[in-house]
C-alpha atoms as a PDB file:
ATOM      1  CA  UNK A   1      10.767  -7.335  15.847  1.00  0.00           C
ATOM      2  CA  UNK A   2       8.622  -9.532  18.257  1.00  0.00           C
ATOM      3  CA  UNK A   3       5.353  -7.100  18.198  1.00  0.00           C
ATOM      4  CA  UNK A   4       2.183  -8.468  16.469  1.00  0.00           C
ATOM      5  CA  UNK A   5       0.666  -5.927  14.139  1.00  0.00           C
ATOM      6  CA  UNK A   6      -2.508  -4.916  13.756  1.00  0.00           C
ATOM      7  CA  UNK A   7      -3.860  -2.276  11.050  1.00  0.00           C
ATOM      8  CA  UNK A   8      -7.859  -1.251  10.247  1.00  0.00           C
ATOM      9  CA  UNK A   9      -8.292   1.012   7.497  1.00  0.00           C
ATOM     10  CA  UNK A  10     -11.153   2.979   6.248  1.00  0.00           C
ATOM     11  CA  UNK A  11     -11.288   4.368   2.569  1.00  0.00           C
ATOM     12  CA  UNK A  12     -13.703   7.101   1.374  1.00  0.00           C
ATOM     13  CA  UNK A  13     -13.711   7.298  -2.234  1.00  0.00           C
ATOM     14  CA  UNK A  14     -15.274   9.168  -5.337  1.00  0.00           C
ATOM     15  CA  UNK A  15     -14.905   7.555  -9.094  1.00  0.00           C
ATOM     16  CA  UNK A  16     -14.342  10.392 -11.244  1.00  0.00           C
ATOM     17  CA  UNK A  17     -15.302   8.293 -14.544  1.00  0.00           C
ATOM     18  CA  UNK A  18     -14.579   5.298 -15.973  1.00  0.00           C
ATOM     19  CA  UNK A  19     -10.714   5.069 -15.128  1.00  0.00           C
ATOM     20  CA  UNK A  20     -10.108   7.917 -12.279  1.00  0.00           C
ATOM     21  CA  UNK A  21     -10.853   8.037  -8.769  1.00  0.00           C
ATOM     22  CA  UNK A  22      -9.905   9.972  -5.836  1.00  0.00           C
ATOM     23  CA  UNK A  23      -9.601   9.356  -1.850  1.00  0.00           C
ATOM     24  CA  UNK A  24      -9.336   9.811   1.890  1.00  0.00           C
ATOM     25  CA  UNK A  25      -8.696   7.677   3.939  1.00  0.00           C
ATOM     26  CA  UNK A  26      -8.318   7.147   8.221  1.00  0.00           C
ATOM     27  CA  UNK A  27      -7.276   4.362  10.158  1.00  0.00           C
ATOM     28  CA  UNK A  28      -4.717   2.920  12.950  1.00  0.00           C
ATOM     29  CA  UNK A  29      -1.811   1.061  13.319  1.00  0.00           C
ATOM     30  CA  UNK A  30      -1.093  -1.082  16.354  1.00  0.00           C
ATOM     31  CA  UNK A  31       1.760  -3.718  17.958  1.00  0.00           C
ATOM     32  CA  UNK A  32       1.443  -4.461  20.890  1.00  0.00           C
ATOM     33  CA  UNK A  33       3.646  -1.631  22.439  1.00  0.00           C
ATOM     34  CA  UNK A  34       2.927   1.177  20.174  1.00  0.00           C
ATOM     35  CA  UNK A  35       0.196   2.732  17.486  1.00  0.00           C
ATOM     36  CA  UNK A  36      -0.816   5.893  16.017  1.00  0.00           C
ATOM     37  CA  UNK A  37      -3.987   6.910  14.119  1.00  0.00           C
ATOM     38  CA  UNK A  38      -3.404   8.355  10.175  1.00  0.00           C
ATOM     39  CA  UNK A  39      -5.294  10.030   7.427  1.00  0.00           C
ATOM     40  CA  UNK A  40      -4.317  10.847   4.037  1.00  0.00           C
ATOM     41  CA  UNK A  41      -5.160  10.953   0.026  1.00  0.00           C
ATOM     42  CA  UNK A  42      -5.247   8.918  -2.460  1.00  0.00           C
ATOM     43  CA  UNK A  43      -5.716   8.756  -6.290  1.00  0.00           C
ATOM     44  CA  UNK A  44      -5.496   6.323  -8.915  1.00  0.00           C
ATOM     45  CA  UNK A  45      -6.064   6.046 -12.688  1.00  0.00           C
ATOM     46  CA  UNK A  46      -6.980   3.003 -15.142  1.00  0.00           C
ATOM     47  CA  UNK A  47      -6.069   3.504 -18.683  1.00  0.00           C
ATOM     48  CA  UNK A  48      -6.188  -0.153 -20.901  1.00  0.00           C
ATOM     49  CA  UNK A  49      -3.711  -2.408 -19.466  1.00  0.00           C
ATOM     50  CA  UNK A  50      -2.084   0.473 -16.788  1.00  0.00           C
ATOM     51  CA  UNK A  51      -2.819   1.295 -13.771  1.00  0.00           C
ATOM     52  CA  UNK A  52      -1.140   3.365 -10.927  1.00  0.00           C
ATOM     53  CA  UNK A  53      -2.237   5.086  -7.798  1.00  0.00           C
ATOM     54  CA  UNK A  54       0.046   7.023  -4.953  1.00  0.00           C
ATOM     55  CA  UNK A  55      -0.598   8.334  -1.567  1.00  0.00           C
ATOM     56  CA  UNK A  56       0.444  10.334   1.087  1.00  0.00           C
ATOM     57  CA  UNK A  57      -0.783  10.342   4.602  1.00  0.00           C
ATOM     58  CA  UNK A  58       0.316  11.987   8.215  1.00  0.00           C
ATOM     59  CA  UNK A  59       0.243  10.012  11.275  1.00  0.00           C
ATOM     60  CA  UNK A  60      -0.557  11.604  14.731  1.00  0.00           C
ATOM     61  CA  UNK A  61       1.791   9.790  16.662  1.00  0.00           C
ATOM     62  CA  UNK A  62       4.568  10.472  19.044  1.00  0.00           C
ATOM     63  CA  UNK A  63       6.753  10.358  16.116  1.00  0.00           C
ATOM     64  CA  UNK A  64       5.440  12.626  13.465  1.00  0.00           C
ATOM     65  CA  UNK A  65       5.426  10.201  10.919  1.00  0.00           C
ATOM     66  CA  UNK A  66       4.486  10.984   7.167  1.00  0.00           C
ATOM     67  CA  UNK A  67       4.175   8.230   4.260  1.00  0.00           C
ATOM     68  CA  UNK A  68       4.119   8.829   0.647  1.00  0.00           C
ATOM     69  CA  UNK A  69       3.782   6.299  -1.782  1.00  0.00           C
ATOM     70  CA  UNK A  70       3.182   5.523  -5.621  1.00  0.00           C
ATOM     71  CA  UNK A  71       2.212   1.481  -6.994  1.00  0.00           C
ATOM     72  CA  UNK A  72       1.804   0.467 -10.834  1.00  0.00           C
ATOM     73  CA  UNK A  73       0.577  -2.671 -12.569  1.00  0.00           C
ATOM     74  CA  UNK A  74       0.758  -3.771 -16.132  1.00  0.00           C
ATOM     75  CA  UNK A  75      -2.085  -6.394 -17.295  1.00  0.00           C
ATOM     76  CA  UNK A  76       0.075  -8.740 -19.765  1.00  0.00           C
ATOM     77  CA  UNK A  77      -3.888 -10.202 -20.412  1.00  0.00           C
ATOM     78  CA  UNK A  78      -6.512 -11.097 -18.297  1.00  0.00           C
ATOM     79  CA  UNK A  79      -5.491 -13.209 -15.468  1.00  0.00           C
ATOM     80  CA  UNK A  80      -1.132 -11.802 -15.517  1.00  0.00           C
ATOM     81  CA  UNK A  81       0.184  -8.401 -14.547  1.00  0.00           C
ATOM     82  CA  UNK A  82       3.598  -7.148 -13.042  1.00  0.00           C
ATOM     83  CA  UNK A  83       3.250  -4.868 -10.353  1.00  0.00           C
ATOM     84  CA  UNK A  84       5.665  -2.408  -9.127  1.00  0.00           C
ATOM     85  CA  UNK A  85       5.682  -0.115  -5.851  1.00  0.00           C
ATOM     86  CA  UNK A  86       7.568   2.762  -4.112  1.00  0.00           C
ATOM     87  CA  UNK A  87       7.272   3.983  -0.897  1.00  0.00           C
ATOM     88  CA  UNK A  88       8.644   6.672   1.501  1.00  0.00           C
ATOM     89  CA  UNK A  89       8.331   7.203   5.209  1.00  0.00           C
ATOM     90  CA  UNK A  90       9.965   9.700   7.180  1.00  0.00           C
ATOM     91  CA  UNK A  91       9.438   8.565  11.461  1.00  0.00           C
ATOM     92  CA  UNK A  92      10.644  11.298  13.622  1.00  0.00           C
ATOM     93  CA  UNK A  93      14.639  12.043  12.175  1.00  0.00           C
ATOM     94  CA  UNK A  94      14.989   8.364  10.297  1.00  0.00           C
ATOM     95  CA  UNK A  95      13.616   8.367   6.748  1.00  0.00           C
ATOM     96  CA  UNK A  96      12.450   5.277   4.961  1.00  0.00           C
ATOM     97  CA  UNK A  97      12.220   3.314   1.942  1.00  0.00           C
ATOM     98  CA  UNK A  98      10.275   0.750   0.416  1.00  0.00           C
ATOM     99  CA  UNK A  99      10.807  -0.199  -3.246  1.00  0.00           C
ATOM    100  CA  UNK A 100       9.415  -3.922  -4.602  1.00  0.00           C
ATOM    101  CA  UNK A 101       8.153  -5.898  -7.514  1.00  0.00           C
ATOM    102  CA  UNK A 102       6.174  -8.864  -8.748  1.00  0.00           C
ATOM    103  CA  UNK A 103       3.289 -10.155 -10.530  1.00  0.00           C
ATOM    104  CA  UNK A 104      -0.145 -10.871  -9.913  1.00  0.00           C
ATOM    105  CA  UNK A 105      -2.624 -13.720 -11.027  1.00  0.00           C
ATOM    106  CA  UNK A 106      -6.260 -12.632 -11.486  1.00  0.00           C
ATOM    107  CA  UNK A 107      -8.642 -15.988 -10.867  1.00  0.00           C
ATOM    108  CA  UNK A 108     -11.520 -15.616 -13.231  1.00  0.00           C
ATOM    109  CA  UNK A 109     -14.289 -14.119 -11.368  1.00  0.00           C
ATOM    110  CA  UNK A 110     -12.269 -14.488  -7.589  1.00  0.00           C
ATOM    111  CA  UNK A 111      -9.697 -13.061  -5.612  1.00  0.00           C
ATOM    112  CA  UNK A 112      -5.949 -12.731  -7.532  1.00  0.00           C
ATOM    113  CA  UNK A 113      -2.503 -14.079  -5.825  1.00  0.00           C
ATOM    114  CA  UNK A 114       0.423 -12.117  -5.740  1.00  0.00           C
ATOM    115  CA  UNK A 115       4.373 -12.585  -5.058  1.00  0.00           C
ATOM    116  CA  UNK A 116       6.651  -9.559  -4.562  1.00  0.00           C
ATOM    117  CA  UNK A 117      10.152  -9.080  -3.953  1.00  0.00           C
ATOM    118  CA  UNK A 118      11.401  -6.337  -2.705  1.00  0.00           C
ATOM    119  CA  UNK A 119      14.031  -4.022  -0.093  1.00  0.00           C
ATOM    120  CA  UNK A 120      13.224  -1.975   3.059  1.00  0.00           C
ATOM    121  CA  UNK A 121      16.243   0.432   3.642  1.00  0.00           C
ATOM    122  CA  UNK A 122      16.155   2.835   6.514  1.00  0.00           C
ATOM    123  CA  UNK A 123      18.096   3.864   9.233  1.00  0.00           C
ATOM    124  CA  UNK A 124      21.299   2.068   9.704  1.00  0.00           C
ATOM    125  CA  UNK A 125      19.238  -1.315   8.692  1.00  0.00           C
ATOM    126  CA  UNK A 126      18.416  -2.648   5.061  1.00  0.00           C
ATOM    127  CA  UNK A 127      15.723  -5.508   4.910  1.00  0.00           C
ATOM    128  CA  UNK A 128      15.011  -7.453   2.059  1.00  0.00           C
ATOM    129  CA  UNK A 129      11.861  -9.289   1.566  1.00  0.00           C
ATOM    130  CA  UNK A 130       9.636 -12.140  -0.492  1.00  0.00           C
ATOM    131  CA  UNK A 131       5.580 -11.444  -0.239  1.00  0.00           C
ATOM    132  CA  UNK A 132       2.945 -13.419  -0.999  1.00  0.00           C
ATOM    133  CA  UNK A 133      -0.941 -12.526  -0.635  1.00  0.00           C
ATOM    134  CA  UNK A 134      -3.985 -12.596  -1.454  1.00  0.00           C
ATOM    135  CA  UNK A 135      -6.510  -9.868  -2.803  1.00  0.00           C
ATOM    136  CA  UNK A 136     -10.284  -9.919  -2.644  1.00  0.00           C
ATOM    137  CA  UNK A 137     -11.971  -6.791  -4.454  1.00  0.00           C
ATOM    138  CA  UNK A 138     -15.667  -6.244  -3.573  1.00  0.00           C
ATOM    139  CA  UNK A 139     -18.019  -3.005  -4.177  1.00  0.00           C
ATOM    140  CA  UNK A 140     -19.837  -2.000  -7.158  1.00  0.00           C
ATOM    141  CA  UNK A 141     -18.440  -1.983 -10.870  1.00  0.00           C
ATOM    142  CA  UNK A 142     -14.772  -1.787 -10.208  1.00  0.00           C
ATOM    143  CA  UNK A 143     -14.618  -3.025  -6.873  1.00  0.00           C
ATOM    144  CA  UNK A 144     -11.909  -1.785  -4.434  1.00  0.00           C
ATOM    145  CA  UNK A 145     -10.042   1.077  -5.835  1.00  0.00           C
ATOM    146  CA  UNK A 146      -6.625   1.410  -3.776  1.00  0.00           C
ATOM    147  CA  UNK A 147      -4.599  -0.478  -1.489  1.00  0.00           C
ATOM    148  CA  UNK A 148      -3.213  -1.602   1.758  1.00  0.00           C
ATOM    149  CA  UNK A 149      -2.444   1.674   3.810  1.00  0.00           C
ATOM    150  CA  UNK A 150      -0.054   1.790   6.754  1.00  0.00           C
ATOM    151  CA  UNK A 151       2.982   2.957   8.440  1.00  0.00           C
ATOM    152  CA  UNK A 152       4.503  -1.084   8.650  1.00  0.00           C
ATOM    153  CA  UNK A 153       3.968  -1.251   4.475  1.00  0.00           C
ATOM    154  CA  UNK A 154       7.808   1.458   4.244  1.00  0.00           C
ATOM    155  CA  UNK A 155       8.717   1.810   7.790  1.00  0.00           C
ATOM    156  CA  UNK A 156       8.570  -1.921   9.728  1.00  0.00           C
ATOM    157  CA  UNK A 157      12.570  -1.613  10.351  1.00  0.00           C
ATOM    158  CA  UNK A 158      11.834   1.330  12.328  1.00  0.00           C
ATOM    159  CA  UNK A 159       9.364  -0.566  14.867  1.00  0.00           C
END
């Protein structure tokens, strides 16, 4: 794939207490010969050193494209935590799927680093991958409650 790709997502969300919150979320996905506009759910849970959240949103595309996903982490201690995340994306008649793992390192008071590896299969094609990032949180008390949202996350084979 030669496209650029552009995604801006919006998140709506509601903490239900300490360790639950709940979701919607809108936004679009763009290369530079397609794109589509989604919406979807979202929930998530924080219990001691767990946490997990999953997803599922439609896209109105000329595809009729739906996504569902579910991501976990385990905090080892403060700053260390393995993360873990499954995905599924059905575009038009090809069905998608993302599956990965990795840890993440917290910086005291700052963003956290992470490293993934991980395996796209879909179609007739099967893509493995290495990711690194970056995550900065911001917002009251907890800061940002979910993650990245978007059709490329389980489905870039299929663009």
């Amino acid at each position: 794939m030669n496209d650029d790709i552009t995604n801006v997502t919006v998140h709506g969300l509601y903490h239900l207490g300490d360790g639950a919150s709940l979701g919607f979320f809108a936004g679009q996905d763009y290369t530079n010969t397609r794109g589509g506009t989604f919406y979807g759910l979202e929930g998530g849970l924080e219990t001691g050193a767990f946490a997990a959240e999953g997803y599922v949103s439609v896209y109105d595309n000329t595809e009729s494209s739906t996504v569902l996903g579910v991501s976990g982490a385990y905090k080892f201690n403060q700053s260390v935590s393995a993360i873990a995340d499954i995905s599924f994306a059905k575009v038009a008649s090809e069905s998608y799927t993302r599956l990965s793992a990795g840890a993440e390192y917290q910086i005291v008071d700052g963003p956290s680093i992470y490293a993934e590896i991980g395996n796209i299969d879909g179609g007739n094609q099967d893509g493995r991958f290495i990711g690194l990032g970056v995550n900065l949180d911001f917002g009251v008390d907890r800061g940002t409650t979910f993650g990245r949202r978007s059709i490329w996350e389980t489905a870039k084979l299929a663009f």
